[in-house]
C-alpha atoms as a PDB file:
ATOM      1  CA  UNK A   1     -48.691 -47.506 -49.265  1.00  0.00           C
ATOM      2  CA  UNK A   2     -46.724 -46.198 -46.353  1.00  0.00           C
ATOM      3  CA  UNK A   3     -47.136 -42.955 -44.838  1.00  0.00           C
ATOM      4  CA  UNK A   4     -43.210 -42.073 -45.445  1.00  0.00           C
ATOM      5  CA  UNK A   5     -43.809 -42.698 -49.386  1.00  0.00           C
ATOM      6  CA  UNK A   6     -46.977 -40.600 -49.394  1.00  0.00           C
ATOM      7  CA  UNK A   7     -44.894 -37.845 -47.675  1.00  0.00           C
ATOM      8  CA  UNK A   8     -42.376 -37.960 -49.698  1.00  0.00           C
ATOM      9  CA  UNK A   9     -44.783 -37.497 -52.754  1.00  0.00           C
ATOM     10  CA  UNK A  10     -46.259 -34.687 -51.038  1.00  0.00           C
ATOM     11  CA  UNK A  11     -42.766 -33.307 -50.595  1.00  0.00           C
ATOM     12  CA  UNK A  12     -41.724 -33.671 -54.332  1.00  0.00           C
ATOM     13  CA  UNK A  13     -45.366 -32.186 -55.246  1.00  0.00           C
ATOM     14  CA  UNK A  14     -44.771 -29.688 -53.003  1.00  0.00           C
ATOM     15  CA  UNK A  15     -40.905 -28.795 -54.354  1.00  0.00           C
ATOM     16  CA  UNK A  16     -42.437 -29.432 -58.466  1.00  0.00           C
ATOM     17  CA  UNK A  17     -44.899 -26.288 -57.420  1.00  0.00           C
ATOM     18  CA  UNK A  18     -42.549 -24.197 -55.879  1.00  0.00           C
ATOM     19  CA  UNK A  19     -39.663 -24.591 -58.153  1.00  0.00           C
ATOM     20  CA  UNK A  20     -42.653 -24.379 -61.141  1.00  0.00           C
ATOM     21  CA  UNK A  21     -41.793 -27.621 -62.701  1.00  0.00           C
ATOM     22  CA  UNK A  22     -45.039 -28.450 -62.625  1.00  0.00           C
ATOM     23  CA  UNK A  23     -48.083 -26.036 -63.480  1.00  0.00           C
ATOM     24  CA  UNK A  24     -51.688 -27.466 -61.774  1.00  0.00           C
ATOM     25  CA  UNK A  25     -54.724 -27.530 -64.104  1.00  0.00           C
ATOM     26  CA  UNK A  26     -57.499 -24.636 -62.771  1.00  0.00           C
ATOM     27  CA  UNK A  27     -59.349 -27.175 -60.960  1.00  0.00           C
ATOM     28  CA  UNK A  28     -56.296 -29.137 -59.901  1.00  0.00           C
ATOM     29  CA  UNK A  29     -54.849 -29.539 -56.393  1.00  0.00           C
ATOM     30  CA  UNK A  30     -51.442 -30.730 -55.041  1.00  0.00           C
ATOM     31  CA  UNK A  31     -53.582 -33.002 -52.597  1.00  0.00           C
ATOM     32  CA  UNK A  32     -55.417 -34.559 -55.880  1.00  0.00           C
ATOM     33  CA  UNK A  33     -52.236 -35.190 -57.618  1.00  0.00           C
ATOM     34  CA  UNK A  34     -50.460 -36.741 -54.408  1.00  0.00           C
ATOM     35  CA  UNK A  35     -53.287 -38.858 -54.208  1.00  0.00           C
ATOM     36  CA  UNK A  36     -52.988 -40.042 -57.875  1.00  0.00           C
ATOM     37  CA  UNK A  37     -49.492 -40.564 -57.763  1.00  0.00           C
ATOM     38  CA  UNK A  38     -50.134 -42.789 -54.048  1.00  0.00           C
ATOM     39  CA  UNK A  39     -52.532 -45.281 -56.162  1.00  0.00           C
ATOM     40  CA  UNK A  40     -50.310 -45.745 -59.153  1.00  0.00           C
ATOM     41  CA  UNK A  41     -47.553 -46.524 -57.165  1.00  0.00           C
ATOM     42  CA  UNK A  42     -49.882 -48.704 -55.226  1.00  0.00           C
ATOM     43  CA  UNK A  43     -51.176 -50.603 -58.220  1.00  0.00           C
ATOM     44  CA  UNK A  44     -47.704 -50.798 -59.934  1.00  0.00           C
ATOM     45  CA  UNK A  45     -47.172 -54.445 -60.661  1.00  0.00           C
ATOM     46  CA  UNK A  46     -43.180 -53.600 -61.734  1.00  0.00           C
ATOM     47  CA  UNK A  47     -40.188 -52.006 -60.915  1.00  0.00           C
ATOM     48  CA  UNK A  48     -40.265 -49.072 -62.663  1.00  0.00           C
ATOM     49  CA  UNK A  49     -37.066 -45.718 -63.279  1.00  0.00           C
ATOM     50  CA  UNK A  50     -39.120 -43.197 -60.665  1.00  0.00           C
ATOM     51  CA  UNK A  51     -38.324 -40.493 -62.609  1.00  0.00           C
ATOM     52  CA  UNK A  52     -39.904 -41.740 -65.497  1.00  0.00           C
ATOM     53  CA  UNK A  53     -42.612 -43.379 -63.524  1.00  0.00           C
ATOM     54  CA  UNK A  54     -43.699 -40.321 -61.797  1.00  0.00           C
ATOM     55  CA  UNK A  55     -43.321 -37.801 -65.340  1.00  0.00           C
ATOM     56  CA  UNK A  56     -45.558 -40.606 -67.200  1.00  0.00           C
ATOM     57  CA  UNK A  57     -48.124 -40.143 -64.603  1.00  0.00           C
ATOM     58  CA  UNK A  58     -48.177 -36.228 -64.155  1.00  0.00           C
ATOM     59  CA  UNK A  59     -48.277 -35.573 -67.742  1.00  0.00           C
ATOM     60  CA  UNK A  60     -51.375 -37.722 -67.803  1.00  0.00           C
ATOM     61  CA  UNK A  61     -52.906 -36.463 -65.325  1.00  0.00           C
ATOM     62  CA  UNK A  62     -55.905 -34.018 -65.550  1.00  0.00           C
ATOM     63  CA  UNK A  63     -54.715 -32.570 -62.145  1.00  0.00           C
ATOM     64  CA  UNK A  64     -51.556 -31.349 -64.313  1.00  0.00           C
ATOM     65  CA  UNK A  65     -51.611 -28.643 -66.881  1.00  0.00           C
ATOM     66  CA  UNK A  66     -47.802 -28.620 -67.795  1.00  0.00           C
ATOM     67  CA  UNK A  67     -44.682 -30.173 -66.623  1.00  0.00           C
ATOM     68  CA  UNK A  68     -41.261 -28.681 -67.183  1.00  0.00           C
ATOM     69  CA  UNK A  69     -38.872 -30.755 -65.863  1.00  0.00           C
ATOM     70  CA  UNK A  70     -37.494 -34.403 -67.597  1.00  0.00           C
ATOM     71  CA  UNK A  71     -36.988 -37.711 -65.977  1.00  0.00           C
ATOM     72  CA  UNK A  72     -32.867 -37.451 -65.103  1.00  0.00           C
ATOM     73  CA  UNK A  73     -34.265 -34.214 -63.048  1.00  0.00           C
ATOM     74  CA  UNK A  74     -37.206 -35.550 -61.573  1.00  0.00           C
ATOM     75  CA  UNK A  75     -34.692 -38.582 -60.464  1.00  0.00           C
ATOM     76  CA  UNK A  76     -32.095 -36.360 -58.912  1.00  0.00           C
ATOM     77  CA  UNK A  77     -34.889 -34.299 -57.327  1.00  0.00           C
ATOM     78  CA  UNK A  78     -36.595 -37.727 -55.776  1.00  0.00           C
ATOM     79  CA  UNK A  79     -33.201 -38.408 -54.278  1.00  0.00           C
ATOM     80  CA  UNK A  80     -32.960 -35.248 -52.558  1.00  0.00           C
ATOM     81  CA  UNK A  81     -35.980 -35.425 -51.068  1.00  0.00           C
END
C-alpha cells in the first residue's frame, strides 16, 4: 500500500473523529483502525464503492464503537480529502 493511501486513511480517520462520525471503542486507537483499514484495502481482491468499503470495515471493527455517518457521506468525505 502506498504511503499517500495510508495518509489519506489517516486523514479521513482523523476528520471521522473530529467531526464524531465515528466513536473509538475504550481500548481503540485511530492508529489501530488506520492500520486495519491499510490491510483490507491491501488484501481486497475487487473493486469495491469506498464508501461502502470503508463503513463495512469500521462497523466491524473492534477498534470502532459506533459510526454515524452512511456510505453517500463517507464517499463525498473520501473525495474531499
Amino acid at each position: 500500500m502506498s504511503f499517500a493511501m495510508s495518509a489519506i486513511v489517516e486523514r479521513l480517520i482523523d476528520r471521522l473523529v473530529s467531526d464524531e462520525h465515528l466513536i473509538l471503542a475504550p481500548h481503540g486507537t485511530k492508529a489501530a483502525v488506520c492500520a486495519e483499514i491499510v490491510l483490507a484495502m491491501a488484501q481486497r481482491t475487487r473493486p469495491a464503492q469506498l464508501g461502502a468499503f470503508f463503513s463495512g470495515i469500521l462497523v466491524r471493527s473492534e477498534h470502532v464503537e459506533e459510526l454515524f455517518i452512511d456510505d453517500a457521506s463517507l464517499s463525498r468525505l473520501l473525495s474531499d480529502l
